[in-house]
Every structure is written in C-alpha cells, then in structure tokens.
C-alpha atoms as a PDB file:
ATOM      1  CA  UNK A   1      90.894 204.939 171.370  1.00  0.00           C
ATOM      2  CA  UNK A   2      92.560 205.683 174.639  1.00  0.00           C
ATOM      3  CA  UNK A   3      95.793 203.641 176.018  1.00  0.00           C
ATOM      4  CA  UNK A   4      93.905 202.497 178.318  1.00  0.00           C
ATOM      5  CA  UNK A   5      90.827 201.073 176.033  1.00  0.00           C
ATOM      6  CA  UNK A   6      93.801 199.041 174.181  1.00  0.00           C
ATOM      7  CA  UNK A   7      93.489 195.382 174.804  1.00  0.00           C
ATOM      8  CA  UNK A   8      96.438 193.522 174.289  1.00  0.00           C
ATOM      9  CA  UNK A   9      94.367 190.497 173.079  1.00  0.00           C
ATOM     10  CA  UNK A  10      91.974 192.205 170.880  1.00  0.00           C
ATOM     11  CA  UNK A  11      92.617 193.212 167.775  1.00  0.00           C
ATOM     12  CA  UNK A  12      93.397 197.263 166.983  1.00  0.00           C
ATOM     13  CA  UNK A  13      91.288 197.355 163.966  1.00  0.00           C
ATOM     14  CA  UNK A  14      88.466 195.847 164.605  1.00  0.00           C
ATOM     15  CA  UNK A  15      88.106 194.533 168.090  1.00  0.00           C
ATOM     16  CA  UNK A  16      87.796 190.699 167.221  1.00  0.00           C
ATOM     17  CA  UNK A  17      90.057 188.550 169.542  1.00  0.00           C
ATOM     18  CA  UNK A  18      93.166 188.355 167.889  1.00  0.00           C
ATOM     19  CA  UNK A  19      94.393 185.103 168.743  1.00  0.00           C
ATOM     20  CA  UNK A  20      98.178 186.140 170.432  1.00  0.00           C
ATOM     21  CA  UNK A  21      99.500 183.747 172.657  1.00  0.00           C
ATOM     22  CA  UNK A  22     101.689 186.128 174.346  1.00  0.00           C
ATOM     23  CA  UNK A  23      98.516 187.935 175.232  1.00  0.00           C
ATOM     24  CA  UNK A  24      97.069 184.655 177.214  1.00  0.00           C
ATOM     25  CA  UNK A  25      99.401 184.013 180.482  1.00  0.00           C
ATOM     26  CA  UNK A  26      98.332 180.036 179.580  1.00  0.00           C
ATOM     27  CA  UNK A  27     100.338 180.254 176.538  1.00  0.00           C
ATOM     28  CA  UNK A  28     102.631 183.447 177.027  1.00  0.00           C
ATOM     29  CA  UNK A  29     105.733 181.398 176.960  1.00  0.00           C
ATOM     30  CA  UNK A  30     104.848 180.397 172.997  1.00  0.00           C
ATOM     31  CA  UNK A  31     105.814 182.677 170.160  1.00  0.00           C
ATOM     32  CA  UNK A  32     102.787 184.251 168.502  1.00  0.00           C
ATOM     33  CA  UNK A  33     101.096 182.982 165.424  1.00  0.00           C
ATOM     34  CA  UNK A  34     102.513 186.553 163.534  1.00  0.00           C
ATOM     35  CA  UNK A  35     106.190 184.973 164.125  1.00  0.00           C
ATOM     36  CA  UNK A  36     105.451 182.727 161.469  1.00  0.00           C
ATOM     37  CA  UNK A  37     103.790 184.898 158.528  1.00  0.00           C
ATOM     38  CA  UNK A  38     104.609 188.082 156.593  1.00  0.00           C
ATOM     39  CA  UNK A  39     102.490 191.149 157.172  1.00  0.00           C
ATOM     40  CA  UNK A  40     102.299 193.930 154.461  1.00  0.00           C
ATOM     41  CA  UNK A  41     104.321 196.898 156.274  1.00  0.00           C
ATOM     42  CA  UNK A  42     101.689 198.961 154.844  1.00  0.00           C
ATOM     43  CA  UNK A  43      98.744 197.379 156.600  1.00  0.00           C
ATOM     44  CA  UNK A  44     100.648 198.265 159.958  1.00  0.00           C
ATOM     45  CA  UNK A  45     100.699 201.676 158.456  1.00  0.00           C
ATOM     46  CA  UNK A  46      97.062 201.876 157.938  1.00  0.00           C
ATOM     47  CA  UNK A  47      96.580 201.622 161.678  1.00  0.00           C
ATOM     48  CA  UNK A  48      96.544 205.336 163.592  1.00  0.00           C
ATOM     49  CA  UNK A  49      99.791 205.746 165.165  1.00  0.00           C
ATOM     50  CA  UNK A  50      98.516 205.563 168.620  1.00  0.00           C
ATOM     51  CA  UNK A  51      97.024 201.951 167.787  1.00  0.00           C
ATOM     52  CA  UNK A  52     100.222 200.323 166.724  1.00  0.00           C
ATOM     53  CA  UNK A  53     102.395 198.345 168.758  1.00  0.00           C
ATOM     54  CA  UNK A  54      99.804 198.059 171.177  1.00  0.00           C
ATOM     55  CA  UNK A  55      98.484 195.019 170.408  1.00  0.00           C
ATOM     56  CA  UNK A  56      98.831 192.026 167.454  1.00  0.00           C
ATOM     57  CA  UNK A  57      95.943 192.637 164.636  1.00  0.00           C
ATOM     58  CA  UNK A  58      93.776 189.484 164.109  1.00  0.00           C
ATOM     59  CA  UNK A  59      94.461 187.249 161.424  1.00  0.00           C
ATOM     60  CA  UNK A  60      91.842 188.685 159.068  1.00  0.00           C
ATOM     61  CA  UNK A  61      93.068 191.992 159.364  1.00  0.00           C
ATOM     62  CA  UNK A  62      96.919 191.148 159.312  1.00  0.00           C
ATOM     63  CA  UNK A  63      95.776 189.858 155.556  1.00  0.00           C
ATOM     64  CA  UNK A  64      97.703 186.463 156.653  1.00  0.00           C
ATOM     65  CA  UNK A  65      94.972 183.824 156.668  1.00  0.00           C
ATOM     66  CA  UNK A  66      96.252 182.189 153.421  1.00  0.00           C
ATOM     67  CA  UNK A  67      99.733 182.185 154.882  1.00  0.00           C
ATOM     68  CA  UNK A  68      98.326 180.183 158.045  1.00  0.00           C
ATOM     69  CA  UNK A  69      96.147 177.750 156.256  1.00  0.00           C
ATOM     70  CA  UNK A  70      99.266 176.716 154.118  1.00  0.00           C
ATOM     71  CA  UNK A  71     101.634 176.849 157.024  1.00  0.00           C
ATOM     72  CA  UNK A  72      99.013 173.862 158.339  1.00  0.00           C
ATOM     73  CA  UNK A  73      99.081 171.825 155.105  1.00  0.00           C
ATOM     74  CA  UNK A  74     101.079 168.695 155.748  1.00  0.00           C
ATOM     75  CA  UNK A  75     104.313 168.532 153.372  1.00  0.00           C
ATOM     76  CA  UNK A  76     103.701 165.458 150.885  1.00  0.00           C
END
C-alpha cells in the first residue's frame, strides 16, 4: 500500500477504523486509547515496514481488547 493510500484513522492491517483520537481533529487534543495499553512489540513487527508508524492498528489487531475492557471495569 502506497503512502498515500495510508489513512491515519484506519487501521494498517486490516482497514477497520481504528478508533485514534489524534486521528479525529474533534478529539485530537486527547491522548489515544494505545497510551493506555501494552502492545506486543512483535505484533508491530508483523506489520511491513512501510505500514508502521503510519497509522495506530485497531484494537483487535493491537491484541489489546482485554486490556481496554478491564481498564473500564470500575475499581471495587
């Protein structure tokens, strides 16, 4: 995929909006939800090259959504 093709909020591997706040000029003053979590190094590695850095992965393929539903758990 082309530079140009890139869309900064899309996600690089598979196209699915990847909910980044710094890609919406609404919310680009709020940190984005992949602040918060810890992504495998090696699923950043399993992008091609020219694909990373371009644009935030969607939660799905970051491998995070377990992190994000317990970040939204209320603390008993």
């Amino acid at each position: 995929m082309p530079d140009s093709d890139v869309k900064p909020d899309h996600c690089p591997a598979c196209g699915a909006r990847n909910d980044c706040s710094l890609a919406d000029p609404r919310t680009a003053d709020r940190e984005c939800w992949c602040y918060g979590v810890s992504i495998d190094p090696a699923v950043l590695e399993a992008l091609p090259p020219e694909l990373r850095n371009q644009s935030c992965l969607c939660p799905r393929c970051a491998q995070v959504e377990a992190q994000l539903q317990a970040a939204k758990r209320p603390i008993p």
